[in-house]
Protein backbone atom coordinates (compact mmCIF):
# COMPACT_ATOMS: atom_id res chain seq x y z
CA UNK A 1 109.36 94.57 75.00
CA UNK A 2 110.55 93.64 78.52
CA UNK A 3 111.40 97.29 80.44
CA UNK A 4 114.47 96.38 82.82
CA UNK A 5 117.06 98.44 84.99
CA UNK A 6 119.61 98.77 81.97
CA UNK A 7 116.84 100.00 79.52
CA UNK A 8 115.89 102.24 81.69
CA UNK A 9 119.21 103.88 82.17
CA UNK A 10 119.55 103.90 78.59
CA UNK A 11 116.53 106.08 78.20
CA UNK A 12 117.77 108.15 81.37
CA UNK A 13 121.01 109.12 78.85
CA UNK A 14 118.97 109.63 75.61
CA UNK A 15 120.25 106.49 74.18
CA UNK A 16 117.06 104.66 73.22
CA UNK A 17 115.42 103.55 69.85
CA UNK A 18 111.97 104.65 69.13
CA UNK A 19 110.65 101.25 70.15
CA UNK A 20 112.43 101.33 73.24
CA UNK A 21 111.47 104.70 74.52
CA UNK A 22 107.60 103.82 73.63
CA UNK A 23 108.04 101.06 76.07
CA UNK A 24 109.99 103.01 78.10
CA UNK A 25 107.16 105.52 78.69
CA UNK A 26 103.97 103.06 78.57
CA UNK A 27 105.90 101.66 81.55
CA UNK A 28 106.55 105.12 83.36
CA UNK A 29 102.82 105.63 82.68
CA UNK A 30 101.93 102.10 84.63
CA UNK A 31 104.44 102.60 87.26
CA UNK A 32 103.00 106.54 88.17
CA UNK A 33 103.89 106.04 91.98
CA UNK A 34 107.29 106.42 93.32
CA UNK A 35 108.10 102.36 94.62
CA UNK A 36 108.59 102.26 98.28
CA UNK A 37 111.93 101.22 98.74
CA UNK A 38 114.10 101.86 101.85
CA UNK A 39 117.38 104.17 100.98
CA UNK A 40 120.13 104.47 103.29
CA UNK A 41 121.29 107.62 101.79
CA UNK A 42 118.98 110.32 102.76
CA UNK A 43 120.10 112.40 99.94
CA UNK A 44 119.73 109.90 97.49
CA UNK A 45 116.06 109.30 98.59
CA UNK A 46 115.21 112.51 98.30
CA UNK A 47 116.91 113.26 94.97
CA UNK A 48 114.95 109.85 94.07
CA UNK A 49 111.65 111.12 95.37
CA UNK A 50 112.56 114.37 93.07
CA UNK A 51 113.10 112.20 89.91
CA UNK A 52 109.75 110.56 89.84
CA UNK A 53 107.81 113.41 90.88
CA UNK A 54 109.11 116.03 87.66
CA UNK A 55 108.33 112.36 85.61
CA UNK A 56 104.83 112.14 87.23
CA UNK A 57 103.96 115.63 86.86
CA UNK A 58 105.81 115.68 83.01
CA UNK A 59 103.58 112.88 82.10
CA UNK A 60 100.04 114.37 83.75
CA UNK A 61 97.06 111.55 83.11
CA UNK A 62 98.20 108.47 81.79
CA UNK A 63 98.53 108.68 77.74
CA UNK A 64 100.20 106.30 75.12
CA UNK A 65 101.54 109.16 72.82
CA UNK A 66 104.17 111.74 74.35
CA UNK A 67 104.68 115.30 72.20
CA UNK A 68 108.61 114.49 72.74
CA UNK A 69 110.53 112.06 74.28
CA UNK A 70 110.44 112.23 78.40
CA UNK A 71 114.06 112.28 78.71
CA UNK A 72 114.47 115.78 76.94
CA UNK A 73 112.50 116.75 79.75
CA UNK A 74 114.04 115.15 82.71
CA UNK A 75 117.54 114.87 81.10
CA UNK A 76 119.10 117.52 84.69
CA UNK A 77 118.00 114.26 86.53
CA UNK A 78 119.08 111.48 84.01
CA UNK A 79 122.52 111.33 86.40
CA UNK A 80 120.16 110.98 89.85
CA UNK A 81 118.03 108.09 88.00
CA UNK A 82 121.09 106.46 86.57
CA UNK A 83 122.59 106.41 89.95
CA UNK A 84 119.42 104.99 91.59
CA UNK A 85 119.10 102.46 88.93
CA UNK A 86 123.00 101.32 89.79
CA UNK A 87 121.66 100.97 93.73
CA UNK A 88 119.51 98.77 92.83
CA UNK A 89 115.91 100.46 94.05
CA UNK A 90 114.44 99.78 90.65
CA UNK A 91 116.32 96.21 90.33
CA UNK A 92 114.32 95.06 93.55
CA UNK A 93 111.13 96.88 91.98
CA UNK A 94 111.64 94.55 88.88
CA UNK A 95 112.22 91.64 90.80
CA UNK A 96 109.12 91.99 92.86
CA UNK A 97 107.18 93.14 90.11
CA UNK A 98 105.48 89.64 89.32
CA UNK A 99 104.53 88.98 93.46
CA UNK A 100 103.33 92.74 93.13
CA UNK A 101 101.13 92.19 89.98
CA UNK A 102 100.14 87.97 90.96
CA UNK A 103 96.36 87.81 91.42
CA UNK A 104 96.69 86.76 94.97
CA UNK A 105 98.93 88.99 95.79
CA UNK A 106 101.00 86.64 98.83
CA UNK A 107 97.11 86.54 100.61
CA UNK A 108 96.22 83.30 102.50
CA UNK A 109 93.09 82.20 100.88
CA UNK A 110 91.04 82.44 104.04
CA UNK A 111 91.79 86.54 104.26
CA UNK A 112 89.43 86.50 101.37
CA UNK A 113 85.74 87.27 101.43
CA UNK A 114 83.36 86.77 98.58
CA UNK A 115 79.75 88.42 98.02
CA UNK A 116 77.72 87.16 95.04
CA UNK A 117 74.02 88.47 93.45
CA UNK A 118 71.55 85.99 92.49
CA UNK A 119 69.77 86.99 88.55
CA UNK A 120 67.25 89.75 89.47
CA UNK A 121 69.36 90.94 92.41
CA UNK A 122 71.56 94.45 92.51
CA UNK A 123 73.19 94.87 95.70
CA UNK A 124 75.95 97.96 96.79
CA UNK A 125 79.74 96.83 98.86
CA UNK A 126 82.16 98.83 100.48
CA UNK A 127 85.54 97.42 100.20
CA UNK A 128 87.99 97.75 103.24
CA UNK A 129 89.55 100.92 101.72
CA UNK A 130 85.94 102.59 100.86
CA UNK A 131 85.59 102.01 97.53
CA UNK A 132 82.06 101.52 96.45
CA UNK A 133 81.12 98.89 94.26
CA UNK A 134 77.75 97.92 92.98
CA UNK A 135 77.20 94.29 91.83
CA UNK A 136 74.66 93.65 89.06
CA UNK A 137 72.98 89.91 88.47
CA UNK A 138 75.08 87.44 88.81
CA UNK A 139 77.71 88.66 89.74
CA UNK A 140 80.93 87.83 92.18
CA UNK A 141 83.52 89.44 93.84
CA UNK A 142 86.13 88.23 95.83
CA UNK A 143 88.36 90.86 98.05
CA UNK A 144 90.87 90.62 101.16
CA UNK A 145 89.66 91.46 104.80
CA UNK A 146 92.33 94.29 104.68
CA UNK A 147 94.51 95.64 101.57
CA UNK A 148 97.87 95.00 102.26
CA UNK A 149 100.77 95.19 100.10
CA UNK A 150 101.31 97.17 97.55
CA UNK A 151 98.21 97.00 95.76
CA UNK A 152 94.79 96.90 96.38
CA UNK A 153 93.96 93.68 94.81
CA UNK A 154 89.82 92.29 93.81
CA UNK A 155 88.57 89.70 91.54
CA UNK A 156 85.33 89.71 89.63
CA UNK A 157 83.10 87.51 87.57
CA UNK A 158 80.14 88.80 86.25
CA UNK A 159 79.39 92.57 86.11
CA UNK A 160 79.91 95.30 88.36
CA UNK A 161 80.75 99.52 88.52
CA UNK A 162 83.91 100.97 90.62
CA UNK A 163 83.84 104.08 92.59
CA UNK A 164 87.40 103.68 93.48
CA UNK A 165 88.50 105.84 96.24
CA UNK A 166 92.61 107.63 95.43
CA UNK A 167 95.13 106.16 96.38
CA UNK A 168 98.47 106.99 94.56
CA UNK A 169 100.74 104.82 96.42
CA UNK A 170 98.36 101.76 96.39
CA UNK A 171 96.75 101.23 92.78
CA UNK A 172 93.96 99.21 92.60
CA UNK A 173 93.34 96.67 90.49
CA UNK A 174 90.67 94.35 88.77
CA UNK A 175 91.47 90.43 87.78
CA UNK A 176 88.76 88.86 86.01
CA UNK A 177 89.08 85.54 84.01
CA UNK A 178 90.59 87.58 81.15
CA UNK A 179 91.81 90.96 82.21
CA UNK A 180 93.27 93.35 84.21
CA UNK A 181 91.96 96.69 85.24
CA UNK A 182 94.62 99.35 86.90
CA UNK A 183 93.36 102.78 88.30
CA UNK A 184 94.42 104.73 91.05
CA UNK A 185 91.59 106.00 91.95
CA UNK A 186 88.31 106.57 89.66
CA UNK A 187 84.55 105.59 88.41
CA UNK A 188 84.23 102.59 85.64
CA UNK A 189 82.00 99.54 84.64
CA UNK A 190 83.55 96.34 84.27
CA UNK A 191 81.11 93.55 82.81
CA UNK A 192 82.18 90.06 82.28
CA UNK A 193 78.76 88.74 80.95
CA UNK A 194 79.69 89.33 77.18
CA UNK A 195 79.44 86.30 74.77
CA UNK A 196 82.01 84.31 74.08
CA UNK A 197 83.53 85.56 77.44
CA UNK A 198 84.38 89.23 76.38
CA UNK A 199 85.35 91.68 78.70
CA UNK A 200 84.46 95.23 78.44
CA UNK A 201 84.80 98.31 80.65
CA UNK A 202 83.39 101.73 80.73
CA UNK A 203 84.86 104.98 82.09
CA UNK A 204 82.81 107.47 83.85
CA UNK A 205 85.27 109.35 85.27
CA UNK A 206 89.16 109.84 85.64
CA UNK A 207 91.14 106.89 83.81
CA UNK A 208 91.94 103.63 83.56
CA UNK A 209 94.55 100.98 82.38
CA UNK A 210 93.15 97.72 80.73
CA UNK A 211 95.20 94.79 79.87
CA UNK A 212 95.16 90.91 79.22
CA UNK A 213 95.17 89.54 81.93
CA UNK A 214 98.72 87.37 80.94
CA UNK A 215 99.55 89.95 78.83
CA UNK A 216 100.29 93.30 79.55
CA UNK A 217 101.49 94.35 76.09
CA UNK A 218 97.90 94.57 75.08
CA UNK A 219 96.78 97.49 76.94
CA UNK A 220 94.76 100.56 76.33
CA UNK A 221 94.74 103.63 78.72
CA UNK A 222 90.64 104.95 78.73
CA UNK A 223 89.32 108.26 79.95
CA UNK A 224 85.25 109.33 80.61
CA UNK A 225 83.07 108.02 78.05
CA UNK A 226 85.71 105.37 76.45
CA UNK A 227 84.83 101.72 76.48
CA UNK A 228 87.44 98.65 75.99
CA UNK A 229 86.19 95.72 74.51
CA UNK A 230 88.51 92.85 75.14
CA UNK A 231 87.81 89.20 72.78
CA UNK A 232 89.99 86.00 73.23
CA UNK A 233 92.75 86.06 70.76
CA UNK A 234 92.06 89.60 69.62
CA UNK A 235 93.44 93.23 70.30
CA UNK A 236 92.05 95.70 72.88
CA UNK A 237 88.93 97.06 70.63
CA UNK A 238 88.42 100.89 71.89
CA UNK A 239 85.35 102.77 70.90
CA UNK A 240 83.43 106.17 72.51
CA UNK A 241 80.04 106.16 74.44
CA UNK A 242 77.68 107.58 76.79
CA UNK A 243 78.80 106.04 79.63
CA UNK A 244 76.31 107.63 81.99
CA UNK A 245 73.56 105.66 79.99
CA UNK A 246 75.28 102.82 79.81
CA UNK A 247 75.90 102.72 83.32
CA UNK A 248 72.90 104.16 84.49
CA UNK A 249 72.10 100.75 85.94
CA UNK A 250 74.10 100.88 88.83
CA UNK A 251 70.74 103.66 89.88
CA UNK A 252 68.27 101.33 88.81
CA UNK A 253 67.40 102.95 86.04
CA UNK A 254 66.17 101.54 82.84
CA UNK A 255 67.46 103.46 80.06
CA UNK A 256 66.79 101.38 76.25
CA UNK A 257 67.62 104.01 73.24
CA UNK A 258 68.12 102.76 70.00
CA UNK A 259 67.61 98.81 71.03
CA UNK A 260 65.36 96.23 69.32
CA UNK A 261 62.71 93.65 71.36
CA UNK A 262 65.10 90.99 71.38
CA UNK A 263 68.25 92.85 72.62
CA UNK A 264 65.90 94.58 75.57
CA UNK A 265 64.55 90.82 76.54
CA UNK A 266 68.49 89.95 76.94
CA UNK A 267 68.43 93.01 79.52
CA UNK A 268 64.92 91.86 81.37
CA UNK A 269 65.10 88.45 81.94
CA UNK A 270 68.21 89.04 84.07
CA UNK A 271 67.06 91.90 85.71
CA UNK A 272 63.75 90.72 86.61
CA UNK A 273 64.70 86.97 86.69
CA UNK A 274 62.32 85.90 84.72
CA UNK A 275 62.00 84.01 81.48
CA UNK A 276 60.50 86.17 78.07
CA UNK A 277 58.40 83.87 75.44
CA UNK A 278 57.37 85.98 72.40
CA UNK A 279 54.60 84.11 70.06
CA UNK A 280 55.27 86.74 66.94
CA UNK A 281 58.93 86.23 66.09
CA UNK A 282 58.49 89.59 64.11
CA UNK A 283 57.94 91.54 67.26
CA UNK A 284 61.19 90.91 68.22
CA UNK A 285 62.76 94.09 65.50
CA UNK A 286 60.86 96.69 66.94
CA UNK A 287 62.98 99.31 68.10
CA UNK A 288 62.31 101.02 71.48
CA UNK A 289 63.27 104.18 73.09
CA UNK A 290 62.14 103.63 76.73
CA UNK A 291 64.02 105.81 79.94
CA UNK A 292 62.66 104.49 83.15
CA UNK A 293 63.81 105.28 87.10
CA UNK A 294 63.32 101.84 89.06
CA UNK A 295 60.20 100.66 87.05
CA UNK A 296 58.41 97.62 88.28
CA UNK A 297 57.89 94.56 85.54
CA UNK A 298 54.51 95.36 84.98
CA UNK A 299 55.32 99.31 84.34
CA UNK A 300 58.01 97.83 81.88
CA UNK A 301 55.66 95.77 79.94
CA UNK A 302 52.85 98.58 79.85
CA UNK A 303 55.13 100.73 78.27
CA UNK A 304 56.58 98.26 75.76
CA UNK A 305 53.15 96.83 75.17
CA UNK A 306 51.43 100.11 74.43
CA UNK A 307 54.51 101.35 71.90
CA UNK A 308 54.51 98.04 70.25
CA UNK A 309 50.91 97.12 69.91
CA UNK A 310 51.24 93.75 71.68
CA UNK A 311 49.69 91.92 74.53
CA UNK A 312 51.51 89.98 77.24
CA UNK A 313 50.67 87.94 80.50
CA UNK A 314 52.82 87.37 83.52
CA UNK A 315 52.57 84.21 85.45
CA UNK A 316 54.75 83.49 88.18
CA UNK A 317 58.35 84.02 86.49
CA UNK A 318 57.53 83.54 83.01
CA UNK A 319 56.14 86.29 80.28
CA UNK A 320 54.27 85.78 77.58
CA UNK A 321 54.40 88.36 74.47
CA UNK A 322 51.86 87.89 71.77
C-alpha cells in the first residue's frame, strides 16, 4: 500500500483501516528522522520538529507490531501534523522520495570509488563518514568520495560486515543486486555469495531494515542475532543465530561447529584460494567441530586430518584429501 500525504492525515485524525494504519506505521518506522525541509513559519517548524520527535520516541527501535495504534498516542498533535501535511513539507518528502531512495543517489559516476578482494584476500575500509567495513573474498564495494544528500548511499557484491557509525539524519544504506539494507547506525553481515544469488544478512548489534531491492513491501526489521534470508521470487525468510560465530570471520577466525567435510571445503577453497580434491567421496559427511584464531592452511588440515583419520598433500594451490 502506497503511504501518501492524505493517508497520512487520515491516520493523524484516527480515521484509518487496520491495513492502512499497518502501513501507516511500517512507514513511520522507515522514515525515523525528521525530513529536512525549510519552514518559513518558525512556529510551525518547531511544532513540526515536536511532532516527529513524541512519534520517534513513541515508536523506540524499529518494530512491525505496535501494542495500539500510534495515533492514540500522538492524537494532541494530530492538528500540528495535519497542518504540516496541508503545507506541503511531507508532499515534497514524497515527491523526492524516489531521487532520495535511487541507487545513485544524483552522484556523477566518477565521485565513485570502488575497492575489490581477490579469493583468499580479507582486507578492512573506512568509508568517508567512518564506518568500518571489512570485505571478505571476492568481494566489491562501490562508495562516493563524500556522502552527500540525504543518505549515505554504498553498493556491494560479494560479502562484507558493517560497523556503521550513527547518524540519525543521514541513514545509510546497502544496494546489492537484490536488496536493500537501511540502518542508521549499527553492526551487520551482508553476504551476496549465496546460491542461486540469495542475499542474507546478519545482525550483531542494534537493527536493521531489509527489503527487495524494487520492492519495499517485502521488508523485515532484524535485531542482534537475527538473520534475513532473501531468494528470487520468495518472501523475506527470518530465522535466529549466533551471529558472533557466524561473523567471526571478519577476525580471521575459523570457527566450523556442526558442519560436514564438504560444506567446510566450500569455506576453504575461498579463503585460502585454493582448489580441495577428496579421493574418498565418503569423507566428505564427517562432521567437524573445529574453532581456530588466524590458522595457517597447513594448521587447518592437521587438525581436520588428525579428527578425520585422513591424509592430504598440498602442492602449489591444489589439496589433495585421501
Amino acid at each position: 500500500m502506497k503511504v501518501n500525504p492524505e493517508l497520512l492525515e487520515k491516520y493523524a485524525n484516527g480515521n484509518c483501516t487496520e491495513a492502512e494504519r499497518q502501513a501507516v506505521e511500517k512507514w513511520l518506522v522507515e522514515h525515523d528522522t525528521i525530513p529536512k525541509i525549510p519552514l518559513s513559519n518558525s512556529k510551525l517548524k518547531a511544532e513540526r520538529q515536536q511532532v516527529w520527535q513524541e512519534i520517534t520516541e513513541s515508536l523506540g527501535a524499529p518494530k512491525t507490531t505496535l501494542t495500539r495504534p500510534l495515533y492514540k498516542r500522538i492524537s494532541k498533535y494530530a492538528a500540528v501534523l495535519a497542518m504540516a501535511l496541508s503545507l506541503g513539507f511531507l508532499t515534497y518528502y514524497f515527491i523526492n522520495d524516489n531521487k532520495f531512495n535511487s541507487p545513485t543517489n544524483d552522484i556523477a559516476f566518477e565521485d565513485y570509488q570502488t575497492i575489490s578482494n581477490d579469493r583468499g584476500k580479507r582486507k578492512t575500509v573506512e568509508l568517508p563518514d567512518g564506518t568500518t567495513v571489512w570485505l571478505n573474498h571476492d568481494t566489491k564495494i562501490k562508495f562516493p568520495k563524500a556522502f552527500e544528500g540525504a543518505q549515505r548511499i554504498v553498493h556491494l557484491q560479494g560479502h562484507a560486515h558493517f560497523d556503521v557509525v550513527r547518524n540519525p539524519d543521514k541513514p545509510f544504506v546497502i544496494y546489492t543486486k537484490e536488496s536493500k539494507t537501511k540502518v542508521l547506525g549499527t553492526s551487520f553481515d551482508v553476504n551476496t555469495h549465496g546460491s542461486k544469488g540469495a542475499t542474507e544478512v546478519i545482525v550483531t548489534s542494534g537493527k536493521v531494515a531489509f527489503s527487495e531491492k524494487a520492492d519495499d513491501g517485502n521488508i523485515v526489521f532484524l535485531k542482534v542475532n537475527e538473520r534475513a534470508l532473501l531468494k528470487r521470487d520468495t518472501p523475506i525468510a527470518k530465522s535466529i543465530v549466533d551471529a558472533q560465530t557466524l561473523t567471526a570471520w571478519k577476525d580471521n577466525q575459523l570457527i566450523l561447529k556442526g558442519k560436514n567435510l564438504e560444506q567446510i571445503l566450500a569455506i576453504v577453497e575461498p579463503w585460502y584460494d585454493v582448489q580441495v580434491t577428496v579421493k574418498n567421496p565418503e569423507f566428505l559427511q564427517m562432521e567437524f567441530n573445529i574453532s581456530l584464531d588466524n590458522p595457517s592452511l597447513e594448521t587447518l588440515m592437521d587438525d581436520l586430518s588428525f579428527i578425520g583419520q585422513f591424509t592430504y598433500a598440498i602442492t602449489n594451490s591444489e589439496v589433495i584429501i585421501e
